[in-house]
PDB file of N, CA and C in Angstrom:
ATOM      1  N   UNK A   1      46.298 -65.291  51.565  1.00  0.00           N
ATOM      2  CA  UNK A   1      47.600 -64.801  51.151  1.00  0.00           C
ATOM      3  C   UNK A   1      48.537 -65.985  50.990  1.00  0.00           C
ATOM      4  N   UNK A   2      48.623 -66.186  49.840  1.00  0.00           N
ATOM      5  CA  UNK A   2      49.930 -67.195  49.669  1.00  0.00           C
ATOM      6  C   UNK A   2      50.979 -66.775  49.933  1.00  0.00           C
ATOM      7  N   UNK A   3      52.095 -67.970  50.460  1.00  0.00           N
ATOM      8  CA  UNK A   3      53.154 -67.706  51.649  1.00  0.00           C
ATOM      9  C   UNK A   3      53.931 -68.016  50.901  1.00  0.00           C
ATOM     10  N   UNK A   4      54.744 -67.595  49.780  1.00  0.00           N
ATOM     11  CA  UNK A   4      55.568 -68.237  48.895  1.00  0.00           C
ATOM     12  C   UNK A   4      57.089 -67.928  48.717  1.00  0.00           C
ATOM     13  N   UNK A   5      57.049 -66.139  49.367  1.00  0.00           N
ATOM     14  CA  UNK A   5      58.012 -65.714  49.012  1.00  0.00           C
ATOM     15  C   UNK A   5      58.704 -64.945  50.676  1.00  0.00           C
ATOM     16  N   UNK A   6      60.248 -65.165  51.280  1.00  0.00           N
ATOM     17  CA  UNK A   6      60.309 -64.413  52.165  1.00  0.00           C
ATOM     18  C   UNK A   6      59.049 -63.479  52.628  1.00  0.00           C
ATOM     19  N   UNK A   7      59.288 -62.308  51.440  1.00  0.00           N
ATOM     20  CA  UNK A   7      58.745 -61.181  52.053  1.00  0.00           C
ATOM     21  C   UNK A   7      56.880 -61.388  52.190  1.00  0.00           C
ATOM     22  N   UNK A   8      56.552 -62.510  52.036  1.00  0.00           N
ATOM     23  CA  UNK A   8      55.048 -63.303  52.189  1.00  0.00           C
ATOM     24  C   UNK A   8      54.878 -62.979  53.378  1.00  0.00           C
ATOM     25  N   UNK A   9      55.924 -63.583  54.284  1.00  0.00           N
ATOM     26  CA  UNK A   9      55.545 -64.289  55.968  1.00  0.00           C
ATOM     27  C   UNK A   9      55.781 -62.737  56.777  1.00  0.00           C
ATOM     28  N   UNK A  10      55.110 -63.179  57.834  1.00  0.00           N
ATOM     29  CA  UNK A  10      55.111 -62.117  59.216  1.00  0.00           C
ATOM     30  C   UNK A  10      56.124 -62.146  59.441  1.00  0.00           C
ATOM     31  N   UNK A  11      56.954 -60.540  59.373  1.00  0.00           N
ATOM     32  CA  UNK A  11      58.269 -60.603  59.530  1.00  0.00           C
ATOM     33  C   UNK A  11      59.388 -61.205  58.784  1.00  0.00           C
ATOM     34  N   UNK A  12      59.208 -61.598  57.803  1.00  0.00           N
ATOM     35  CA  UNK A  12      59.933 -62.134  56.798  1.00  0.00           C
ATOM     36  C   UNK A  12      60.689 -63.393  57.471  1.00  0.00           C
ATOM     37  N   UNK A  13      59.543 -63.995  58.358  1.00  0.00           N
ATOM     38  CA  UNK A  13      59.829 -65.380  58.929  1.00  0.00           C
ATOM     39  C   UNK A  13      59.321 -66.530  58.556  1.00  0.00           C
ATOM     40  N   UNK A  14      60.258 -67.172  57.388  1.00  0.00           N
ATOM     41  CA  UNK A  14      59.450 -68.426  56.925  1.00  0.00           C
ATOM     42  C   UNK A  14      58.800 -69.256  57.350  1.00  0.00           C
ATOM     43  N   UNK A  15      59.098 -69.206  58.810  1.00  0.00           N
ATOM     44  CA  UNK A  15      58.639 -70.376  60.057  1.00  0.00           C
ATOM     45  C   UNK A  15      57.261 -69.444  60.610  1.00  0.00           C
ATOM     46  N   UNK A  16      57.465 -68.681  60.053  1.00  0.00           N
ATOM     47  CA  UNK A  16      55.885 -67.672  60.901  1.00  0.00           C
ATOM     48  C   UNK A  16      54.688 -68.549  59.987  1.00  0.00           C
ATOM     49  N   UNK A  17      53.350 -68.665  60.929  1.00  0.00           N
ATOM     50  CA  UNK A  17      52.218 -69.140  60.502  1.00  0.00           C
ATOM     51  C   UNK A  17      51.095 -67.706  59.844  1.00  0.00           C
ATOM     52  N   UNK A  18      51.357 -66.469  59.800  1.00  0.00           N
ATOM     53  CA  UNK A  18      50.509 -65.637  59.368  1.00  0.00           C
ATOM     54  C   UNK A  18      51.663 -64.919  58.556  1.00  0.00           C
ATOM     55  N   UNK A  19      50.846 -64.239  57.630  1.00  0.00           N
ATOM     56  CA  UNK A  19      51.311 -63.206  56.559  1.00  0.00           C
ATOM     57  C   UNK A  19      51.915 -62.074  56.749  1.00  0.00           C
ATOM     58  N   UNK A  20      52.520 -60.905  56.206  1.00  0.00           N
ATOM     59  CA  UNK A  20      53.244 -59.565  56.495  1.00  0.00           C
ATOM     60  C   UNK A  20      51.876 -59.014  56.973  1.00  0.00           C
ATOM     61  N   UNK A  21      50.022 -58.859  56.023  1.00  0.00           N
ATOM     62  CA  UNK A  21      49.488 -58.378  56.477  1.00  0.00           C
ATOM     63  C   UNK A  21      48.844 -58.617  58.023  1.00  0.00           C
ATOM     64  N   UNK A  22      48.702 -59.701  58.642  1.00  0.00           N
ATOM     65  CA  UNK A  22      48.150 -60.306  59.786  1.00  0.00           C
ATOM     66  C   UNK A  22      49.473 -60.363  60.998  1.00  0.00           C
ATOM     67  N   UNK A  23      50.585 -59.521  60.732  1.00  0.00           N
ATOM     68  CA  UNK A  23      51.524 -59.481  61.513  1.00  0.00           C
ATOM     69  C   UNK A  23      52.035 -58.123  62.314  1.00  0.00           C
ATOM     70  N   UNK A  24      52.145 -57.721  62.733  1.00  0.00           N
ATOM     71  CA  UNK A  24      52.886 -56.384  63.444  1.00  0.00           C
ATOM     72  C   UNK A  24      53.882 -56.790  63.014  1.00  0.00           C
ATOM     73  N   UNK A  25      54.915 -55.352  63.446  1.00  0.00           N
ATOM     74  CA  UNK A  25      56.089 -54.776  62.761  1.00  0.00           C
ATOM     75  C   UNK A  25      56.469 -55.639  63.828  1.00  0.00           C
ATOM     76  N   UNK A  26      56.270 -56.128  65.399  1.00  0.00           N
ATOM     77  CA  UNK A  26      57.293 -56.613  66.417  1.00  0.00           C
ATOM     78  C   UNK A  26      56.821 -58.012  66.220  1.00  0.00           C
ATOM     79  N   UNK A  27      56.455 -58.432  65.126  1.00  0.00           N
ATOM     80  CA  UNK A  27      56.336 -60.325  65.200  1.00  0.00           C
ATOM     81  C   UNK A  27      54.562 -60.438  65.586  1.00  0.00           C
ATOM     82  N   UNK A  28      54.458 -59.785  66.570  1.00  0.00           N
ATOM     83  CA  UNK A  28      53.163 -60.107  67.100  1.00  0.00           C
ATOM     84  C   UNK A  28      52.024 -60.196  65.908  1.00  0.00           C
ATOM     85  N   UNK A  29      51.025 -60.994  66.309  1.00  0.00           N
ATOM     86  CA  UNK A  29      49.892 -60.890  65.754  1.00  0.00           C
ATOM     87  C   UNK A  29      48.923 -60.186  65.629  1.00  0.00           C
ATOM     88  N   UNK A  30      48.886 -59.608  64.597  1.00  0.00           N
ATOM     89  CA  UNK A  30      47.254 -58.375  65.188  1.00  0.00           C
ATOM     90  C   UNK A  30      45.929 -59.119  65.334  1.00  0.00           C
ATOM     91  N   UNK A  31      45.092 -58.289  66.107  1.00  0.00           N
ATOM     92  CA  UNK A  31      43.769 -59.183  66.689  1.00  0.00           C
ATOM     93  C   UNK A  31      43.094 -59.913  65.514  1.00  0.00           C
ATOM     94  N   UNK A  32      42.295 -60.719  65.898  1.00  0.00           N
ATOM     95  CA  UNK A  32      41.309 -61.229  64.736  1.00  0.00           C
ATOM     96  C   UNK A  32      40.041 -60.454  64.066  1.00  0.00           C
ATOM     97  N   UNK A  33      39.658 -59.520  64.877  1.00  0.00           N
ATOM     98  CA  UNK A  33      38.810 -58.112  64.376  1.00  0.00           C
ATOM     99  C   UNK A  33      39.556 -57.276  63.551  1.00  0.00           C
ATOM    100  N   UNK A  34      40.635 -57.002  63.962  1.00  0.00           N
ATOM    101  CA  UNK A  34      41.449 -56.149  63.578  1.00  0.00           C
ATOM    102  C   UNK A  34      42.221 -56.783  61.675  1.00  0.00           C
ATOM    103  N   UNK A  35      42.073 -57.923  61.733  1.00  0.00           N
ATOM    104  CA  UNK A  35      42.779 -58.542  60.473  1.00  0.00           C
ATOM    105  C   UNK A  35      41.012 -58.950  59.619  1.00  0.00           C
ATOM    106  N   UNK A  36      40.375 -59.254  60.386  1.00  0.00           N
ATOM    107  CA  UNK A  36      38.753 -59.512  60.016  1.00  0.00           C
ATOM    108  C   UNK A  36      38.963 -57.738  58.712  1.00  0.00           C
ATOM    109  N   UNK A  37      38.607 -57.329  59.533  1.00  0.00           N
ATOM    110  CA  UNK A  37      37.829 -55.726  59.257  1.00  0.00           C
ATOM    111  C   UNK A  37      39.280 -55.566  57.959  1.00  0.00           C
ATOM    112  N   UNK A  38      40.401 -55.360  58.076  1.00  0.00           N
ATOM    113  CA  UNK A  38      41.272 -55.355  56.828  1.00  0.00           C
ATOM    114  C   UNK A  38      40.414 -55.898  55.730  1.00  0.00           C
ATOM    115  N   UNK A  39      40.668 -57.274  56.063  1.00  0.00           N
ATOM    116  CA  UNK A  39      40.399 -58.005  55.201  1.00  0.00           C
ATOM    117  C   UNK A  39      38.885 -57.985  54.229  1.00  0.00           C
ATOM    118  N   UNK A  40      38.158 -57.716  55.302  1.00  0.00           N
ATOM    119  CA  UNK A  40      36.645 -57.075  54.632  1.00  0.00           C
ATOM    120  C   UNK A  40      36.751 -55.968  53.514  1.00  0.00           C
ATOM    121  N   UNK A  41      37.232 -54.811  53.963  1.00  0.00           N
ATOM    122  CA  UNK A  41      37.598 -53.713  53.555  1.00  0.00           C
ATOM    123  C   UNK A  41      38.157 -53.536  52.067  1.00  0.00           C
ATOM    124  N   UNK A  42      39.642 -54.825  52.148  1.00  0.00           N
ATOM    125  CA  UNK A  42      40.151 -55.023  50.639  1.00  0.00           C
ATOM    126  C   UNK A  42      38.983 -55.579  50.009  1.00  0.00           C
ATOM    127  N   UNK A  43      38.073 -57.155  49.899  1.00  0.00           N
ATOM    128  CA  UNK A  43      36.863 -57.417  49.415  1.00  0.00           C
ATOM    129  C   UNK A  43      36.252 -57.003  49.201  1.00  0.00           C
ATOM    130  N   UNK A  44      35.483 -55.682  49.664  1.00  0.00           N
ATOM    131  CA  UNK A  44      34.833 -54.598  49.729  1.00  0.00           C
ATOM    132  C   UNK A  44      35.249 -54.144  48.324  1.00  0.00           C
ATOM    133  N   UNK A  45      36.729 -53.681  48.369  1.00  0.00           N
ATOM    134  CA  UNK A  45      36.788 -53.015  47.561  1.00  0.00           C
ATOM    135  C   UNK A  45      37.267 -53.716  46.297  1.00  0.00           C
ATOM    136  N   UNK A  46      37.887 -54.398  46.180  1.00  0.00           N
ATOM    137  CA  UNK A  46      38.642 -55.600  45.000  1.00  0.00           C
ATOM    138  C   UNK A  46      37.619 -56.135  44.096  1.00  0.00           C
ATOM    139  N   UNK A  47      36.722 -56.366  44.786  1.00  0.00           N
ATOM    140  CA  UNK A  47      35.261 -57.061  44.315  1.00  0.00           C
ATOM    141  C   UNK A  47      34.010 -56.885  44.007  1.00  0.00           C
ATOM    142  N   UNK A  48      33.538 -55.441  44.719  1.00  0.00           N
ATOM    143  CA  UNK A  48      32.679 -54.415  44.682  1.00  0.00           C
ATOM    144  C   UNK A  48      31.258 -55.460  45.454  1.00  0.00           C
ATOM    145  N   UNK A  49      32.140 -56.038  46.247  1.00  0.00           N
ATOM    146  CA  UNK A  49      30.977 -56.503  46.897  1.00  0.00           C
ATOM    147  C   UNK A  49      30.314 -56.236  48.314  1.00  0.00           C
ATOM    148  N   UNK A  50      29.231 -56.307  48.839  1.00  0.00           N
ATOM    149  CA  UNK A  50      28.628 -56.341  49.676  1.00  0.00           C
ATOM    150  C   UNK A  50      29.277 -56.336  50.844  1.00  0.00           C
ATOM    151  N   UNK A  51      28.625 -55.372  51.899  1.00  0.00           N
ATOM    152  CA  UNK A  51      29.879 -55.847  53.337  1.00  0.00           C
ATOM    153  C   UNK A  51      29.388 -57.047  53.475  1.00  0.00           C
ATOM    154  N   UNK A  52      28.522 -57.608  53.568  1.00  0.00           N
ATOM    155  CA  UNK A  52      27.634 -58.950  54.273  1.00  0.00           C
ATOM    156  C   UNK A  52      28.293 -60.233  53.559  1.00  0.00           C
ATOM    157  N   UNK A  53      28.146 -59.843  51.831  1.00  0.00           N
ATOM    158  CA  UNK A  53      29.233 -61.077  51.306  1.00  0.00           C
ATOM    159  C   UNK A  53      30.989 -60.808  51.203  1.00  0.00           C
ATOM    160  N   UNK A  54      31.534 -60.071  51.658  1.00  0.00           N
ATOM    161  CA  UNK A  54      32.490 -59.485  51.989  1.00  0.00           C
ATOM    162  C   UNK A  54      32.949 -60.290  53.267  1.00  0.00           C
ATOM    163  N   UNK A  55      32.219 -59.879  54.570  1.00  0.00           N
ATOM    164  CA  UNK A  55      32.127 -60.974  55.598  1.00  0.00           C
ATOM    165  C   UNK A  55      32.239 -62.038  55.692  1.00  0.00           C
ATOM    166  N   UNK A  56      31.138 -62.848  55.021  1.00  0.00           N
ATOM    167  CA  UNK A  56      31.426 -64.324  54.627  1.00  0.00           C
ATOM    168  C   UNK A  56      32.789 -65.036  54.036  1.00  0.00           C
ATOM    169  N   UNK A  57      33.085 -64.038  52.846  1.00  0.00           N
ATOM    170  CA  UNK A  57      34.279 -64.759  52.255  1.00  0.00           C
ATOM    171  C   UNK A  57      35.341 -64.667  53.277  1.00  0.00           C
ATOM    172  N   UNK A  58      35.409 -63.846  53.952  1.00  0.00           N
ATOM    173  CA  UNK A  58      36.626 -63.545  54.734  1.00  0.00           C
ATOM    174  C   UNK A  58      36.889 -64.853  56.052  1.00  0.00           C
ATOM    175  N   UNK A  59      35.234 -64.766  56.135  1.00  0.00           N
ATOM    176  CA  UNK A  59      35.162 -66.251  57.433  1.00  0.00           C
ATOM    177  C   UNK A  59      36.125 -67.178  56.885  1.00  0.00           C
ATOM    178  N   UNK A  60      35.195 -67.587  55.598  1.00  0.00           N
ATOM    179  CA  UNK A  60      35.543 -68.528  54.935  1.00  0.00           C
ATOM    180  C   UNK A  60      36.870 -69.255  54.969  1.00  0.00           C
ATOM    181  N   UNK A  61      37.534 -67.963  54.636  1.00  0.00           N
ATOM    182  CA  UNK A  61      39.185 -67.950  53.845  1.00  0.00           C
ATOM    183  C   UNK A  61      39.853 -68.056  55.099  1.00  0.00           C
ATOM    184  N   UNK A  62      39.551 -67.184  55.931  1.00  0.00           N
ATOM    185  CA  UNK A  62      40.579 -67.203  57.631  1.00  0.00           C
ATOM    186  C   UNK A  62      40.074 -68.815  58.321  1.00  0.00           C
ATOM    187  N   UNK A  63      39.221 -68.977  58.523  1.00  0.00           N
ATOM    188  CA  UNK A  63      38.650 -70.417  58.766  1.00  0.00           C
ATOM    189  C   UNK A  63      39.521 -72.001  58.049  1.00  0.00           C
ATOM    190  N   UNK A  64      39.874 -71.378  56.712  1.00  0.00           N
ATOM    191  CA  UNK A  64      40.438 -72.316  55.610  1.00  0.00           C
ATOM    192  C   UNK A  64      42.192 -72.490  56.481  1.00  0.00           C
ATOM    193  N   UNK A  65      42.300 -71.623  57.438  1.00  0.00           N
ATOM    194  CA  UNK A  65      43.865 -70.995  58.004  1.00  0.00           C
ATOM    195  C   UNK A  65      44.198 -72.212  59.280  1.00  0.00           C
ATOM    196  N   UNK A  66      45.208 -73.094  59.136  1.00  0.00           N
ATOM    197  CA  UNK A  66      45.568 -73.357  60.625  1.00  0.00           C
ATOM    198  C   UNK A  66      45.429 -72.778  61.733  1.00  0.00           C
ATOM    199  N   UNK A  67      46.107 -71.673  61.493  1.00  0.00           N
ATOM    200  CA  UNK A  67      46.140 -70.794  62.319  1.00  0.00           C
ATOM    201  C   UNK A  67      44.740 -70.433  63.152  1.00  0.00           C
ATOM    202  N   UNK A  68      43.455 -70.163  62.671  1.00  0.00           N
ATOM    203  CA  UNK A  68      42.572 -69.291  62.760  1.00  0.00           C
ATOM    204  C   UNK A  68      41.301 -70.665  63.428  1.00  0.00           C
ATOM    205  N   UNK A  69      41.925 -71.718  62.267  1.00  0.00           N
ATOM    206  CA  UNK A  69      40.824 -72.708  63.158  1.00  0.00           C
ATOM    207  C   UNK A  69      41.012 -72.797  64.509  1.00  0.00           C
ATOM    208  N   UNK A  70      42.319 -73.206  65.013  1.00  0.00           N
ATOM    209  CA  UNK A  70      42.661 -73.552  66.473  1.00  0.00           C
ATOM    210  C   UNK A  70      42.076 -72.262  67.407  1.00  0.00           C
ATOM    211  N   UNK A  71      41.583 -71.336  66.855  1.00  0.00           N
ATOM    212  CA  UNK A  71      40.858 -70.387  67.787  1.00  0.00           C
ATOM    213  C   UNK A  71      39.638 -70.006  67.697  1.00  0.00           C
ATOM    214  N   UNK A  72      38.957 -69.721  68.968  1.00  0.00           N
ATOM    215  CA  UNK A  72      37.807 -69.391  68.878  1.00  0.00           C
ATOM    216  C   UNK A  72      37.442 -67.934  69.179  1.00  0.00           C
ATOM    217  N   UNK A  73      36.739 -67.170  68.095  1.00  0.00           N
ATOM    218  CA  UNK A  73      36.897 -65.626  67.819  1.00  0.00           C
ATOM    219  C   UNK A  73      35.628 -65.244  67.127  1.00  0.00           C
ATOM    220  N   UNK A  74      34.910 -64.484  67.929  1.00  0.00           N
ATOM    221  CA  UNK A  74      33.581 -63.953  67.706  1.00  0.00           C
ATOM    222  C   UNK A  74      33.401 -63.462  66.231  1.00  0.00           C
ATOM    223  N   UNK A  75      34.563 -62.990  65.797  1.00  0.00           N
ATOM    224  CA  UNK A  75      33.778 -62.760  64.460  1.00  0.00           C
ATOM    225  C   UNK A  75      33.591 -63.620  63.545  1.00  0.00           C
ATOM    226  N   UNK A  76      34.401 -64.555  63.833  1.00  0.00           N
ATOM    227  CA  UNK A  76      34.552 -66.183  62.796  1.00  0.00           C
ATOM    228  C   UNK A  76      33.114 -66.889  63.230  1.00  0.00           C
ATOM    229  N   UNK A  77      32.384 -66.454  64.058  1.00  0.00           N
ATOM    230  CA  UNK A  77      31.496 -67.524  64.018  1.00  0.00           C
ATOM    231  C   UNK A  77      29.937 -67.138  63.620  1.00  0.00           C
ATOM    232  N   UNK A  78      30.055 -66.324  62.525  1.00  0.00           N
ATOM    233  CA  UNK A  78      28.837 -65.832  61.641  1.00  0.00           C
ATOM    234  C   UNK A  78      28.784 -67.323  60.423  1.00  0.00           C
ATOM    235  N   UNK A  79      27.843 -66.552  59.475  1.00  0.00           N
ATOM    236  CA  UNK A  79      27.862 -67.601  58.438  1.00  0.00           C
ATOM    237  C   UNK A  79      29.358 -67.002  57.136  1.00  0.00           C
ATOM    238  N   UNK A  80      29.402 -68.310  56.771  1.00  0.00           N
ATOM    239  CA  UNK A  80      30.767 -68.452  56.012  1.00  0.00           C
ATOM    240  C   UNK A  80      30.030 -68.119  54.165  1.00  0.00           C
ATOM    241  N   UNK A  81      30.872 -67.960  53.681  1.00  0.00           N
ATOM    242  CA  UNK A  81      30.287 -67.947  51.572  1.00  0.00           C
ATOM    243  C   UNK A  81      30.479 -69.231  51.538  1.00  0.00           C
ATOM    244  N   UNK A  82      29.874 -69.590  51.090  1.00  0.00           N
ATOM    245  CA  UNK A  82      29.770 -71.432  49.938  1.00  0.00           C
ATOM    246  C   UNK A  82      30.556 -71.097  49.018  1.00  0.00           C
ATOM    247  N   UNK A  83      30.810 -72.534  48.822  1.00  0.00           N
ATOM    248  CA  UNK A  83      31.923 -72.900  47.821  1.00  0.00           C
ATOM    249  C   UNK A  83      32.055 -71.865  46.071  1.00  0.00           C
ATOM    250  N   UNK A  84      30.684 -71.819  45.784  1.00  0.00           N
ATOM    251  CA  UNK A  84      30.255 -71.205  45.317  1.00  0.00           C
ATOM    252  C   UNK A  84      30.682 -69.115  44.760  1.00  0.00           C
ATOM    253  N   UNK A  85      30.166 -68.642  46.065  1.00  0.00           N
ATOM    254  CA  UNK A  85      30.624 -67.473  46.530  1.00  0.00           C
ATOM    255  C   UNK A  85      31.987 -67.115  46.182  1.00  0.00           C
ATOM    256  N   UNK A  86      32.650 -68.026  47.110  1.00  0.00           N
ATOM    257  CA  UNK A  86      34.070 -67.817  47.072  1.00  0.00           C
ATOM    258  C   UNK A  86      34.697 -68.068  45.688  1.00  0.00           C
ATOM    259  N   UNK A  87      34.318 -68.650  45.014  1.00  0.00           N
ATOM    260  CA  UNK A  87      35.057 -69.376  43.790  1.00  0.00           C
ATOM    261  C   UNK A  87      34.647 -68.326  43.216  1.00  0.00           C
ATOM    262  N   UNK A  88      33.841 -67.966  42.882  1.00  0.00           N
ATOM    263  CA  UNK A  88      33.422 -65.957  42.140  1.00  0.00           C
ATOM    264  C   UNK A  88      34.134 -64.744  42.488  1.00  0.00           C
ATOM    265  N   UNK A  89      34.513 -65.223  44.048  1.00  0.00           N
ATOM    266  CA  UNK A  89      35.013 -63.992  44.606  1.00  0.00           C
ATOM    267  C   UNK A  89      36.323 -64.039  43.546  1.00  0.00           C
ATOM    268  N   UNK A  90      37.292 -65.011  43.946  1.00  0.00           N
ATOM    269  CA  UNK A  90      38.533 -64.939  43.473  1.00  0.00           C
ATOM    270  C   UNK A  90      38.382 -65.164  42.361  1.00  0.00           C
ATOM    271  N   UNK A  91      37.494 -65.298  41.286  1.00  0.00           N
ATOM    272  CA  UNK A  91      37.800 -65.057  39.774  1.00  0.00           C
ATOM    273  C   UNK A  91      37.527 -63.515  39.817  1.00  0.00           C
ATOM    274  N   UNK A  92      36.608 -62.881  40.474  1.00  0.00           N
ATOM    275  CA  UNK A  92      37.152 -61.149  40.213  1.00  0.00           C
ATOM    276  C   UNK A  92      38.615 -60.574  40.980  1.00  0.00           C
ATOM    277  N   UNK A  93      39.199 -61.672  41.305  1.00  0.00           N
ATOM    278  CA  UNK A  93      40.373 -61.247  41.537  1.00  0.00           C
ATOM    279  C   UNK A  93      41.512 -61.762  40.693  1.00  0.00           C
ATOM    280  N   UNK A  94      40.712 -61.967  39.731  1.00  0.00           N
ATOM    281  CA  UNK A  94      41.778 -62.914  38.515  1.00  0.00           C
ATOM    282  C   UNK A  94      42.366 -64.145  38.684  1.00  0.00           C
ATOM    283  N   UNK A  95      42.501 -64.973  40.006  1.00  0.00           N
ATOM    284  CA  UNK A  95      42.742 -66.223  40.241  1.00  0.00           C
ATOM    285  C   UNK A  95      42.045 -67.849  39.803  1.00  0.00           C
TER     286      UNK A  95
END
């Protein structure tokens, strides 16, 4: 999620490190399963792809996150999509 615009950031806090989607309504962060499984779900569906490559890209992309590296979180530590993968993913997302 590019952070570009106010209403981008968690809470419409420019200084926030996660997005409106990866944020609760009180600032807080929602879990990393909990933003994982979102995030699968849109891929899933945006892309018509696979839960399994669905998974991967999502490692991938949250992994790519300040935020997400500095922690260590069971679902991040499957296998990730190659450069490859991902670069397909987001051309079916028009990017």
């Amino acid at each position: 999620m590019p952070l570009e615009k106010p209403e981008d950031f968690g809470c419409q806090n420019e200084s926030s490190d996660t997005c409106v989607y990866c944020t609760n309504e009180d600032g807080t962060i929602k879990s990393c399963i909990e933003i994982f499984d979102g995030w699968v779900n849109f891929f899933m569906a945006a892309t018509w792809s696979s839960r399994q490559l669905a998974e991967k890209i999502v490692r991938k992309n949250m992994l790519s996150l300040p935020y997400w590296q500095e922690r260590k979180e069971v679902c991040l530590e499957w296998e990730i999509a190659t450069d490859e993968e991902f670069s397909e993913c987001l051309k079916k997302l028009g990017h």
